[in-house]
Protein backbone atom coordinates (compact mmCIF):
# COMPACT_ATOMS: atom_id res chain seq x y z
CA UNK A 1 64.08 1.76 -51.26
CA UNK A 2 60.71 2.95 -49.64
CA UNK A 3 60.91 2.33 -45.69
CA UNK A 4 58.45 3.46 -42.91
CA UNK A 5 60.20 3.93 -39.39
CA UNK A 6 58.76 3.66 -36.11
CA UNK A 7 60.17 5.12 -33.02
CA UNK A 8 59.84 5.21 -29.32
CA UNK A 9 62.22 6.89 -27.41
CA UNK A 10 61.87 7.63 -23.59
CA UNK A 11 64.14 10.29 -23.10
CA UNK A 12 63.35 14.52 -25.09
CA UNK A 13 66.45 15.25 -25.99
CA UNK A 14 67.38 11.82 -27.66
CA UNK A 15 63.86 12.18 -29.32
CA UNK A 16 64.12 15.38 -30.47
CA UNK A 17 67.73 14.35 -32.04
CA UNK A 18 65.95 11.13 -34.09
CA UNK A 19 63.20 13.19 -35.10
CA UNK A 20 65.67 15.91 -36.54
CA UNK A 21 67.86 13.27 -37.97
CA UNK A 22 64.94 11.50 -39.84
CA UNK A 23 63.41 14.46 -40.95
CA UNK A 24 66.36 15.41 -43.33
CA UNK A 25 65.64 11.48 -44.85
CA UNK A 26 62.00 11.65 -45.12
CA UNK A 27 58.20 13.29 -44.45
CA UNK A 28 56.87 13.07 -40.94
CA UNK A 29 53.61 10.98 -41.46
CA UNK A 30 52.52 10.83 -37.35
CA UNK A 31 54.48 11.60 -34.24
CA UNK A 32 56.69 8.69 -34.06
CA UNK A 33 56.03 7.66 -38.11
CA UNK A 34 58.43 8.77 -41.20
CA UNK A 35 58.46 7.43 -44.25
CA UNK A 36 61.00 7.61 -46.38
CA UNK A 37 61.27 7.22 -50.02
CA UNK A 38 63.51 6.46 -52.52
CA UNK A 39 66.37 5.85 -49.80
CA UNK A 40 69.46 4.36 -51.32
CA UNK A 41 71.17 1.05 -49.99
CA UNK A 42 73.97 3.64 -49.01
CA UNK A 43 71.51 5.99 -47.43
CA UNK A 44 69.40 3.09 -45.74
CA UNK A 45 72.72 2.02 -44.34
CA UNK A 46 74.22 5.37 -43.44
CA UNK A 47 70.52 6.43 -41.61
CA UNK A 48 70.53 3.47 -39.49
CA UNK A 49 74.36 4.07 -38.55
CA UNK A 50 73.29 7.26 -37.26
CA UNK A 51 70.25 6.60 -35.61
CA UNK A 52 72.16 3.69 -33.89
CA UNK A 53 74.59 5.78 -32.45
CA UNK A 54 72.40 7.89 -30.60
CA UNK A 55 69.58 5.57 -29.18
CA UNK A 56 70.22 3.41 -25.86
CA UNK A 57 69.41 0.08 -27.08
CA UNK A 58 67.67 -0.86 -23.42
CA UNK A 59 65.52 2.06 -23.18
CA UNK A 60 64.82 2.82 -27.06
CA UNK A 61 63.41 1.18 -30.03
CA UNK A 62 63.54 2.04 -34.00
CA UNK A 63 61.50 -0.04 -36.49
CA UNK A 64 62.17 -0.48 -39.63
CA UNK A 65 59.12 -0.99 -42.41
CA UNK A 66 60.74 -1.75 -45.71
CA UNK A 67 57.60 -1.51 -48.64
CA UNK A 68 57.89 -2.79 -51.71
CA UNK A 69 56.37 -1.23 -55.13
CA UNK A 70 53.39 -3.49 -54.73
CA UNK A 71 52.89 -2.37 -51.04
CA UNK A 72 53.73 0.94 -52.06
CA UNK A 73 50.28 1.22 -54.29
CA UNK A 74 48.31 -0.07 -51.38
CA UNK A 75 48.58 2.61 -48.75
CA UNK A 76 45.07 4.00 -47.82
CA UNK A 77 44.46 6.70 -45.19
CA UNK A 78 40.91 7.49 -43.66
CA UNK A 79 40.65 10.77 -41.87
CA UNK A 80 43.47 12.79 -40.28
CA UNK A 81 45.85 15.35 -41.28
CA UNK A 82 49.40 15.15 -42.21
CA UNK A 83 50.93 17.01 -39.00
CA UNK A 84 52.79 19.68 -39.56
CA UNK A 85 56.06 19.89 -37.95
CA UNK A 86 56.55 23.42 -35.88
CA UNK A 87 59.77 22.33 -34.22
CA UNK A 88 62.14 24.84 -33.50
CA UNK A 89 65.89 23.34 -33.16
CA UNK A 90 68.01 25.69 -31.44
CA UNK A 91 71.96 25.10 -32.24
């Protein structure tokens, strides 16, 4: 399963958490973009368990992209660099 996930969360610290979270499933494409690849139904299921249980539902929002193989081949990208993630998580 290939799945590009969109996020806007209001509040840092719940931010932070979904970007830490989703960076151990996928790459970091833009600031509030992953994509991740080859996610098993288990691991689809299991990632959105976890990213459910830390949003608020009225302040937050999580998309879900799901691609199939033929979208998958399609993906273009004009300009830009793939950002690279310098953020320091302090346990």
């Amino acid at each position: 399963m290939h799945v590009l996930i969109s996020y806007d969360i209001s509040e840092d610290k719940r931010r932070t958490k979904i970007h830490k979270m989703l960076k151990s499933y996928g790459q970091w494409m833009q600031y509030s973009v992953f994509e991740c690849a080859d996610l098993s139904e288990t691991q689809y299921a299991k990632l959105r368990s976890r990213l459910n249980k830390v949003i608020k539902p009225n302040e937050d929002s999580i998309l879900f992209f799901p691609l199939c193989a033929c979208c998958q081949g399609k993906i273009e990208r004009i300009g830009g660099v793939v950002p690279v993630d310098r953020t320091i998580f302090f346990a």
